[in-house]
Protein backbone atom coordinates (compact mmCIF):
# COMPACT_ATOMS: atom_id res chain seq x y z
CA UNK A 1 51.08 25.19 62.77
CA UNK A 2 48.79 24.25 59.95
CA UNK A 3 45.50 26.14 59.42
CA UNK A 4 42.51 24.59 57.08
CA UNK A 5 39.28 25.90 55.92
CA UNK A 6 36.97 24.41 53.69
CA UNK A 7 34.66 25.24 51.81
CA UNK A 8 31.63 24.36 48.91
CA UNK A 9 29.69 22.35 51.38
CA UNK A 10 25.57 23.26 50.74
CA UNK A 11 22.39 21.89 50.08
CA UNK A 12 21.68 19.56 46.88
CA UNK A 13 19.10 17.63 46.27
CA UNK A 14 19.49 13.38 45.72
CA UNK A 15 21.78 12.32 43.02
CA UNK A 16 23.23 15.61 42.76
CA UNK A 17 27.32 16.45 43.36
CA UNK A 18 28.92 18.60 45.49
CA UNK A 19 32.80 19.76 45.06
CA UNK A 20 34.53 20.26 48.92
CA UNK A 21 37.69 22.20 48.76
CA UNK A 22 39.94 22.49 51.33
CA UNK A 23 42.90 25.36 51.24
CA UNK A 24 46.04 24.59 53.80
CA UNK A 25 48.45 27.04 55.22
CA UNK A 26 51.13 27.68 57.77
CA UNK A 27 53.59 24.65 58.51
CA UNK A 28 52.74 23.03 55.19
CA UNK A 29 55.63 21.82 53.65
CA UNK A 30 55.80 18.34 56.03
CA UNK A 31 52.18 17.31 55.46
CA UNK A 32 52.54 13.55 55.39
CA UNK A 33 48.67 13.14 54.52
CA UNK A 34 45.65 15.40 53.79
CA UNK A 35 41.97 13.89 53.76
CA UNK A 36 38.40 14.20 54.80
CA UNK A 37 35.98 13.20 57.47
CA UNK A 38 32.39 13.50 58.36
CA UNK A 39 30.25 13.34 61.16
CA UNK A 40 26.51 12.96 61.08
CA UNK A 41 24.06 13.87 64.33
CA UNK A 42 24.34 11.01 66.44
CA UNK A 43 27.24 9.28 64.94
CA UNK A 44 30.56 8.85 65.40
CA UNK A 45 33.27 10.78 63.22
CA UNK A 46 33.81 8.73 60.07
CA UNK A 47 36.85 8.49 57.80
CA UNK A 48 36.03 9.70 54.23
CA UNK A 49 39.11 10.18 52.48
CA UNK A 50 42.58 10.92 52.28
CA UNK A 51 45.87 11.32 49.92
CA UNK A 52 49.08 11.31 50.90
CA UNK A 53 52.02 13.62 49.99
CA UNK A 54 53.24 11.36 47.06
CA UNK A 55 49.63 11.04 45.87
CA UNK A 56 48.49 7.42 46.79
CA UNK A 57 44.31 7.43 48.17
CA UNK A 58 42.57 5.72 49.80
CA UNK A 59 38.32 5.69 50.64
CA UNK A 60 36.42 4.24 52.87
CA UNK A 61 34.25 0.82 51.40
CA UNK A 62 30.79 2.39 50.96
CA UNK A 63 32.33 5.21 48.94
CA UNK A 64 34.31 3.96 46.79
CA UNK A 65 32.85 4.74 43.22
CA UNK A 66 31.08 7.81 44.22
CA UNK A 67 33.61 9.88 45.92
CA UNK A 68 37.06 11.06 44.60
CA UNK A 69 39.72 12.98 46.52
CA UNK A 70 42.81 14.84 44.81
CA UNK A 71 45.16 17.57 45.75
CA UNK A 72 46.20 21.01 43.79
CA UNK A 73 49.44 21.05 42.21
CA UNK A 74 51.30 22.71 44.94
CA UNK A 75 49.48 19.88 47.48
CA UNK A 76 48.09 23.04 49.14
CA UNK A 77 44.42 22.71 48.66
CA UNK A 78 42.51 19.56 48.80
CA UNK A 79 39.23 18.55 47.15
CA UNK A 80 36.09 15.70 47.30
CA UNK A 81 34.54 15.35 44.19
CA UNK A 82 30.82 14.28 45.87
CA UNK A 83 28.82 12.52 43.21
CA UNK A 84 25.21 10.18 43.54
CA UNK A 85 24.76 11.78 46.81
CA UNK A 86 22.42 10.50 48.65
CA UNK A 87 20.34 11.56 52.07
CA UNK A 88 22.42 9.16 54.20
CA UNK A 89 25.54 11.44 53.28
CA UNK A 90 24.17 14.32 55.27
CA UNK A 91 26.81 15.46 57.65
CA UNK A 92 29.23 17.50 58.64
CA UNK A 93 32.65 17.48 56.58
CA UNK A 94 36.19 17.95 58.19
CA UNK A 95 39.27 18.69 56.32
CA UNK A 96 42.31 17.44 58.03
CA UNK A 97 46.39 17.20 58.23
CA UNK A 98 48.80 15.20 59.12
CA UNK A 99 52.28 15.55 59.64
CA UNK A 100 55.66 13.49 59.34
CA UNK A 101 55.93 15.00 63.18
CA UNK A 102 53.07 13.03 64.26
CA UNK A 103 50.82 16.19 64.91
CA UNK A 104 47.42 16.73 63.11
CA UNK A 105 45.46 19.44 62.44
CA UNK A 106 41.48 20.09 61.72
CA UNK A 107 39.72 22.26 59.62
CA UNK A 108 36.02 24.06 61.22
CA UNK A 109 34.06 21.78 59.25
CA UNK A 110 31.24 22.54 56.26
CA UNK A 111 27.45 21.28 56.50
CA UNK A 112 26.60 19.25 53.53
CA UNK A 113 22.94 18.31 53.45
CA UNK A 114 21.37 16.01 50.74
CA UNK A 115 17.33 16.46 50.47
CA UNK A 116 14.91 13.40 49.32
């Protein structure tokens, strides 16, 4: 079992940055991939972010440039460097894991909310 919580989601105003951190535990030591997803009201769950194990990332078009995801030395902890945020990034922000076993794992989510 893998267990994630996040945390540093909040309110900021436009063009302001957030930092999301996300701390793993349990079954940790075959995590193929950790990364991050969002879901705003009335959408479907989006794919923000990820990094794999061996460090390669990936983002998804529109964020490229204004997002960055990296992992803690002991690729326990995972973060999303938030920058230029704007209103339309309002959502709800889940951590995830994946491992070489197939399973995955989801964190409780943190409300990021980005004012005019």
């Amino acid at each position: 079992q893998v267990q994630l919580v996040e945390s540093g989601g909040g309110l900021v105003q436009a063009g302001g940055s957030l930092r999301l951190s996300c701390a793993a535990s349990g079954s940790i030591s075959s995590i193929k991939a950790m990364g991050w997803y969002r879901q705003a009201p009335g959408k479907q769950r989006e794919l923000v972010s990820r990094i794999t194990s061996g460090g390669t990332t990936t983002y998804a078009d529109s964020l490229k440039g204004r997002f960055t995801i990296s992992s803690g030395n002991a690729k326990t902890t995972v973060y999303l460097q938030m920058n230029s945020l704007k209103p339309e990034d309002t959502a709800v922000y889940y951590c995830y894991a994946v491992r070489f076993v197939g399973d995955a794992f989801w964190g409780q989510g943190t409300q990021v909310t980005v004012s005019s």
